[in-house]
Protein backbone atom coordinates (compact mmCIF):
# COMPACT_ATOMS: atom_id res chain seq x y z
CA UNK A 1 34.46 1.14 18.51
CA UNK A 2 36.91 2.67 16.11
CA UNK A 3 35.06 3.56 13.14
CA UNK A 4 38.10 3.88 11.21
CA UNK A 5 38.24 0.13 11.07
CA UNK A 6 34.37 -0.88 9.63
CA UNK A 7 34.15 -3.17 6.78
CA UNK A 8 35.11 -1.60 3.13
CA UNK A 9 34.69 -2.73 -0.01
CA UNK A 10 31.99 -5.99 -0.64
CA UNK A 11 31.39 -8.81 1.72
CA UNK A 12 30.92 -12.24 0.79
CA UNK A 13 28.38 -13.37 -1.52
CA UNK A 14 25.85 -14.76 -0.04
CA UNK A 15 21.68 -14.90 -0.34
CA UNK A 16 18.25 -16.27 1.97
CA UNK A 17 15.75 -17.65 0.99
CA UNK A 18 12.68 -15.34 2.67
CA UNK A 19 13.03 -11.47 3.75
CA UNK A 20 13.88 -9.44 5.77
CA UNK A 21 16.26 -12.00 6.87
CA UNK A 22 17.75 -13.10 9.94
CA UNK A 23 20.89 -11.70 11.44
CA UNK A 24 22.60 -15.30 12.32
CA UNK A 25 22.74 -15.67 9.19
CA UNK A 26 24.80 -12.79 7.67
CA UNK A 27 28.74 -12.65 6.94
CA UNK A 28 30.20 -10.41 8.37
CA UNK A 29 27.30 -9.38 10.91
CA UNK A 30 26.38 -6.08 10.80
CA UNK A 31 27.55 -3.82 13.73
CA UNK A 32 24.45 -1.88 15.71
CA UNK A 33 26.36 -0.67 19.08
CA UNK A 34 29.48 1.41 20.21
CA UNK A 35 30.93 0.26 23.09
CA UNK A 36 32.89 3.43 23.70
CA UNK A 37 29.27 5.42 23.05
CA UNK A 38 28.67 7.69 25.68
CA UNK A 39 24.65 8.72 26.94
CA UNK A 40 23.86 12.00 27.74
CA UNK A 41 20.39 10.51 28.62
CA UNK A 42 19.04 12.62 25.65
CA UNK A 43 15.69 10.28 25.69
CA UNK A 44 15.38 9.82 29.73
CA UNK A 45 12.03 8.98 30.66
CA UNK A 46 10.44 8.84 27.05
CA UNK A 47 9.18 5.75 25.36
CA UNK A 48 9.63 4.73 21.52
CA UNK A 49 7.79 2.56 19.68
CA UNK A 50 9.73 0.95 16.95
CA UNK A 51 8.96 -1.20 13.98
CA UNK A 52 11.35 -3.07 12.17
CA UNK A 53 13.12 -3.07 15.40
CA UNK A 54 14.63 -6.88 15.65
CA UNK A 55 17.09 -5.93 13.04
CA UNK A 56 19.16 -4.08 10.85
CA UNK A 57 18.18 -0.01 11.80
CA UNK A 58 15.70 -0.33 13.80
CA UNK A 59 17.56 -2.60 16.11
CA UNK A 60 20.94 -0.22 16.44
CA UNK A 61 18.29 3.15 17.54
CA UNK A 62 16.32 0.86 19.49
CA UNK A 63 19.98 -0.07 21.28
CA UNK A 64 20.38 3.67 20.98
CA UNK A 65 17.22 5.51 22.72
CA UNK A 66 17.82 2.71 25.61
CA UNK A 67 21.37 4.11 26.04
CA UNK A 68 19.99 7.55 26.00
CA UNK A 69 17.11 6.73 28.71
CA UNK A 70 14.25 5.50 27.01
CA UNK A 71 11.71 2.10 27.10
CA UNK A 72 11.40 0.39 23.95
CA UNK A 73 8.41 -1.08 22.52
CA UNK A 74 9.53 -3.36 19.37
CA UNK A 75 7.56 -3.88 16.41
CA UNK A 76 8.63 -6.66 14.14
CA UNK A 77 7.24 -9.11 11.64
CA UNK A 78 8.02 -12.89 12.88
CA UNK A 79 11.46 -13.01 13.41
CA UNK A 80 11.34 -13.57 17.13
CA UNK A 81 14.92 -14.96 17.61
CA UNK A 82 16.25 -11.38 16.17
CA UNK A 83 13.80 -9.50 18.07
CA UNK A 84 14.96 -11.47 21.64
CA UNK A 85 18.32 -10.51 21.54
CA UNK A 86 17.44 -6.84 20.63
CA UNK A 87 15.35 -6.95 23.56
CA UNK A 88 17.65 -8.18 25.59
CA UNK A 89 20.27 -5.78 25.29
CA UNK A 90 17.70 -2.70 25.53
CA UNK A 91 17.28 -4.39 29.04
CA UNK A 92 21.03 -4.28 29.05
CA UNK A 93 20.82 -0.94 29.35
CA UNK A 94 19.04 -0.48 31.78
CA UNK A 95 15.25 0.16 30.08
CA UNK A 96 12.29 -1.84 29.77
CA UNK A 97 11.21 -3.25 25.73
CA UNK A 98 8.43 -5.09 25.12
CA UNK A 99 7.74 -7.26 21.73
CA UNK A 100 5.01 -7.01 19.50
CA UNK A 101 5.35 -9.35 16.14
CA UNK A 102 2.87 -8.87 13.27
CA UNK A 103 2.07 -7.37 10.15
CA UNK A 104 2.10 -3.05 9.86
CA UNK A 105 0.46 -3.58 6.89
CA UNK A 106 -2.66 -4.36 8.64
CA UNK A 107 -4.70 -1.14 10.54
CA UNK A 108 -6.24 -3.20 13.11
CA UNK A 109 -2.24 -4.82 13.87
CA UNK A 110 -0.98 -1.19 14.28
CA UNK A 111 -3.75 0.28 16.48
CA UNK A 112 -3.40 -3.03 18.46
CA UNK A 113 -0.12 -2.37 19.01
CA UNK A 114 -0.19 1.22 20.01
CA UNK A 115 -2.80 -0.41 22.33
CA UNK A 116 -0.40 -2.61 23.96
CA UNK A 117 2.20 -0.08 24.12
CA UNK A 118 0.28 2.15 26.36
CA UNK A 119 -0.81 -0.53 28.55
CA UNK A 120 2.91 -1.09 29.36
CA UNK A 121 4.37 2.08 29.57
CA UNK A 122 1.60 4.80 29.72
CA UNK A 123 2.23 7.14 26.59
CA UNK A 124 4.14 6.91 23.89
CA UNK A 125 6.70 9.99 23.16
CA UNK A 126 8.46 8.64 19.91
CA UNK A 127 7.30 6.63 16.51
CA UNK A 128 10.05 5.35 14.46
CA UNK A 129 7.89 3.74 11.33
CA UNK A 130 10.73 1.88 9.88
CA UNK A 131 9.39 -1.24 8.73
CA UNK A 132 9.87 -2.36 4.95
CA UNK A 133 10.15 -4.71 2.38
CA UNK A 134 11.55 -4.53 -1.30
CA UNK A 135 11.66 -7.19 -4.43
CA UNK A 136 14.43 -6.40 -6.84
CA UNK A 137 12.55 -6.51 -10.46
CA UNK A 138 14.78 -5.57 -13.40
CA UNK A 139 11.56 -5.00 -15.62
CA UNK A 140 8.72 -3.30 -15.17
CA UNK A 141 6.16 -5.48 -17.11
CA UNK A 142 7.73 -8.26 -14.33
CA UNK A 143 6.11 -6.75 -11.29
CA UNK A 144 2.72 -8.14 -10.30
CA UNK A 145 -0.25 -6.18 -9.06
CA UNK A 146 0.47 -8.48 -5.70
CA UNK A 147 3.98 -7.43 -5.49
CA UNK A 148 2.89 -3.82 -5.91
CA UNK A 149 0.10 -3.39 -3.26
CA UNK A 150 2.32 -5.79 -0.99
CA UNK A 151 5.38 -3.28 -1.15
CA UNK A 152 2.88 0.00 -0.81
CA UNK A 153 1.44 -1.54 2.24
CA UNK A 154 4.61 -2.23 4.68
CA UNK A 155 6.19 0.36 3.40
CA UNK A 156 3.80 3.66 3.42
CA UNK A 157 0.62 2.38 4.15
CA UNK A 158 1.90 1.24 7.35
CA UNK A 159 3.27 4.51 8.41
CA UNK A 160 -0.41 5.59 7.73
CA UNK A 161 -1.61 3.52 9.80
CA UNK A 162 0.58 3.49 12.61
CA UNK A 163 0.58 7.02 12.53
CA UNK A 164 -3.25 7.63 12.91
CA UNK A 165 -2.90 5.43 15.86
CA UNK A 166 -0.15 6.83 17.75
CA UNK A 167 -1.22 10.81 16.88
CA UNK A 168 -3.79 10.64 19.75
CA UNK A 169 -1.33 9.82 22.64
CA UNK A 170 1.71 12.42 21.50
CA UNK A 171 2.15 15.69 22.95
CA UNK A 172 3.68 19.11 22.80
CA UNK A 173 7.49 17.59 22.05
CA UNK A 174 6.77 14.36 20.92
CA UNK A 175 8.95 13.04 17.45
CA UNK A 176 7.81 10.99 14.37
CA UNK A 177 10.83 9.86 12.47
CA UNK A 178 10.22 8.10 8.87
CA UNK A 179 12.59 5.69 7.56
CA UNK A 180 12.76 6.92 3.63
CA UNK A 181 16.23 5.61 1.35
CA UNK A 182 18.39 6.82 -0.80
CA UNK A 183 16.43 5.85 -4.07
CA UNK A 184 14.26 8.24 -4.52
CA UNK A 185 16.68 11.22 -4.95
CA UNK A 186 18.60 8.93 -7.22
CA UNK A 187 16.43 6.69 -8.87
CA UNK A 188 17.46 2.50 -9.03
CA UNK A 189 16.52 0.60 -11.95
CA UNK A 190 16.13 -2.63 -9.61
CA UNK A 191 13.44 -0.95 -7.19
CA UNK A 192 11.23 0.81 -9.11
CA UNK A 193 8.40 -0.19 -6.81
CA UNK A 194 10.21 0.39 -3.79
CA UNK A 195 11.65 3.53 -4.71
CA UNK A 196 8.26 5.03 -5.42
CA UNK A 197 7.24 4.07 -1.78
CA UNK A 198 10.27 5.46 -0.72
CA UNK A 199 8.99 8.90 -2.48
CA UNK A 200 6.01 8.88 -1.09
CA UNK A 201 7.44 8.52 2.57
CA UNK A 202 9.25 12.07 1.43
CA UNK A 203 5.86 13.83 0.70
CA UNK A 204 4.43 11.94 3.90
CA UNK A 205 7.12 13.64 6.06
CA UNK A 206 6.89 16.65 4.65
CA UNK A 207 3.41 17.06 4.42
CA UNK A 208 2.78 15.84 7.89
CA UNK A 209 5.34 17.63 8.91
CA UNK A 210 3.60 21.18 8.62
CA UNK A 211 0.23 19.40 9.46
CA UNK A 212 1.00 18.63 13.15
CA UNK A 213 3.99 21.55 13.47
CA UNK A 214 0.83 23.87 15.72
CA UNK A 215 0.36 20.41 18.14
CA UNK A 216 4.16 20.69 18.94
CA UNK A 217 4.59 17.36 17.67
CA UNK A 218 7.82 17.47 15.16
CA UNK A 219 8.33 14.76 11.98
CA UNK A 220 11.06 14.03 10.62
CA UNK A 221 12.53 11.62 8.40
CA UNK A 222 16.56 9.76 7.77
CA UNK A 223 17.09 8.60 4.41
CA UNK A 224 19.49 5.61 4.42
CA UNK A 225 21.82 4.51 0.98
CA UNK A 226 23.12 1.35 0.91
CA UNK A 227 23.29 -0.17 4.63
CA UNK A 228 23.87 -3.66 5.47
CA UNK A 229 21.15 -5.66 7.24
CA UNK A 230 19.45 -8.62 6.57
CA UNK A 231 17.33 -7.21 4.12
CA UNK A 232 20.24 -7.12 1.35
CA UNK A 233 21.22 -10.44 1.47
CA UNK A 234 17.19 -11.55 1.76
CA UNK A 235 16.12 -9.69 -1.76
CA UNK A 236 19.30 -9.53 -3.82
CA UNK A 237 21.19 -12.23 -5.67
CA UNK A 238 24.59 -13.00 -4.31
CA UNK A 239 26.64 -11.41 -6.95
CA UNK A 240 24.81 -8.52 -6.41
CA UNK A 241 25.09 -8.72 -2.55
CA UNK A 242 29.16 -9.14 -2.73
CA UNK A 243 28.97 -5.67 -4.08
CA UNK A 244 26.64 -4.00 -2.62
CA UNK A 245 27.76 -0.75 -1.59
CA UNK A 246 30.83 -0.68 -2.93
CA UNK A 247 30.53 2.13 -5.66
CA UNK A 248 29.66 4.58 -2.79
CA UNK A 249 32.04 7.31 -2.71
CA UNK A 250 33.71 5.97 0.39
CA UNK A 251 33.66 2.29 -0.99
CA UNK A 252 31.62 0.01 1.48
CA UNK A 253 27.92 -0.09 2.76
CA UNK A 254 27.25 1.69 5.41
CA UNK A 255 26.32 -0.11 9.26
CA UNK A 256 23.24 0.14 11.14
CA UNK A 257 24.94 1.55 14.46
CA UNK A 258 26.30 4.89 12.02
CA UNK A 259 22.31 5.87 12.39
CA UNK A 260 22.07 6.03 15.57
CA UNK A 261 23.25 9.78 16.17
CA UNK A 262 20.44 11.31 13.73
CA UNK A 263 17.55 9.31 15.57
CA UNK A 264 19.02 9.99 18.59
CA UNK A 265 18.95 13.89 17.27
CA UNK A 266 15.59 13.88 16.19
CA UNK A 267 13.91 12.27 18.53
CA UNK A 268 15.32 14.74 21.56
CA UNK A 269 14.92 18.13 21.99
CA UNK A 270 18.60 19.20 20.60
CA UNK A 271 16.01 19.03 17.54
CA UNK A 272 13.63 21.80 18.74
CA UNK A 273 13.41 23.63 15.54
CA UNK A 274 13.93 20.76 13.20
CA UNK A 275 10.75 19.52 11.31
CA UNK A 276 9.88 17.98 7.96
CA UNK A 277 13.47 17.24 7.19
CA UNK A 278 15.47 14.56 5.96
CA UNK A 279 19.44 13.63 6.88
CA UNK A 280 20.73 11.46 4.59
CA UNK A 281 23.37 8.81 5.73
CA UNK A 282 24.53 7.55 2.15
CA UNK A 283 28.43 7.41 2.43
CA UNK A 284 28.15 10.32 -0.28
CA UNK A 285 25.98 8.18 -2.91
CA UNK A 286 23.64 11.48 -2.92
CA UNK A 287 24.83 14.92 -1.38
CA UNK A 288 22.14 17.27 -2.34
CA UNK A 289 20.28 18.47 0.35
């Protein structure tokens, strides 16, 4: 895929009416595979367990690791029509994926599906705790206590939980990669909420990070800017979505399939003496490090 001809500028407005949104639905649809991408079976033998992995990010790396060798097990919410296709072209590949739909917000969900990923594959290698949710509030006073404890739940509580779970069955090379954002090294008036998940993701990594380092089990995190997935069009109003990403430096969002090289990194061992770090993939909307 020549990269030099992605989307720039806006896209269309458009909106749905329930997040995170189905893919079918989006103009243009976002791009999660190169067809010119070339394995170097970075990932063979290994199994990832993915959530948010119908769509959007988690649906290009789960693409991604099966390219590079490994079986898939896909964690998603209820969109099952999404989370078919990415299965199917995992299986493309060559790998095996399994599908587990539910909420990460619940403990007992995310220890049942660590469950169920070890009774398919046998261990688990990689976590990718991905999943989240956001509601675009302009005032403070407008968020609810529901909305609050609802966005805190999928979007660090879950890694929490999923977390605890999976810890047990890593081992001496295994890789925990947080999805974190862009928002919390730049603040957005829109996502207060979010954005202090989003923080709190940052100490998680980092924190954890130095807490299993002696286990040999590395965490990491990628911190996304504005990327186009069903999510955007799910949460934000369609003016706002025909813009989206446009006052990035390089003028257009950015596309799931430009993340899969950093999972791909740190979930292999080219990433030996990586841990508690963050790469952000922002098209320049933050370039501290």
């Amino acid at each position: 895929m020549d990269r030099s001809k992605r989307q720039y500028g806006g896209q269309p407005a458009q909106t749905q009416n329930r997040q995170p949104g189905v893919e079918s639905e989006m103009n243009p649809a976002p791009l999660h595979a190169d067809t010119d991408y070339q394995s170097g079976q970075k990932l063979k033998g290994k199994v990832a367990l993915i959530t948010g992995g119908d769509s959007g990010i988690g649906k290009s790396v789960a693409i991604g690791y099966a390219k590079e060798g490994a079986d898939v097990a896909i964690v998603y919410l209820d969109e099952h029509e999404d989370a078919e296709k990415t299965k199917q072209l995992v299986e493309q590949q060559g790998q095996k994926a399994i599908l587990i739909p539910g909420d990460v917000g619940e403990e007992t969900f995310c220890q049942t599906v660590v469950q169920q990923t070890i009774k398919a594959f046998g261990k688990i290698d990689i976590l990718v705790n991905n999943a989240a949710e956001q509601h675009p509030t302009d005032d403070i006073l407008k968020i609810t206590k529901e909305q609050l404890e609802r966005t805190f739940r999928t979007n660090i509580f879950s890694m929490f939980h999923m977390t605890k779970a999976v810890v047990p069955h890593l081992t001496q090379g295994s890789s925990i990669i947080n999805t974190g954002s862009v928002t919390p090294f730049v603040g957005n008036e829109q996502l207060v909420d979010y954005t202090a998940t989003k923080g709190a993701v940052v100490g998680f990594t980092r924190s954890l990070a130095k807490q299993l380092v002696s286990k040999g089990i590395r965490v990491n995190g990628v911190a996304p800017g504005p990327i186009w997935t069903p999510l955007i069009p799910s949460t934000f109003q369609a003016d706002d979505v025909a813009k989206f990403g446009a006052d990035t430096p390089m003028g257009r969002p950015g596309q799931p399939v430009e993340h899969v090289g950093s999972y791909v990194l740190l979930a292999s061992d080219d990433a030996s003496y990586m841990t508690g770090q963050f790469i952000h993939i922002n098209g320049g909307a933050y370039t501290s490090s």
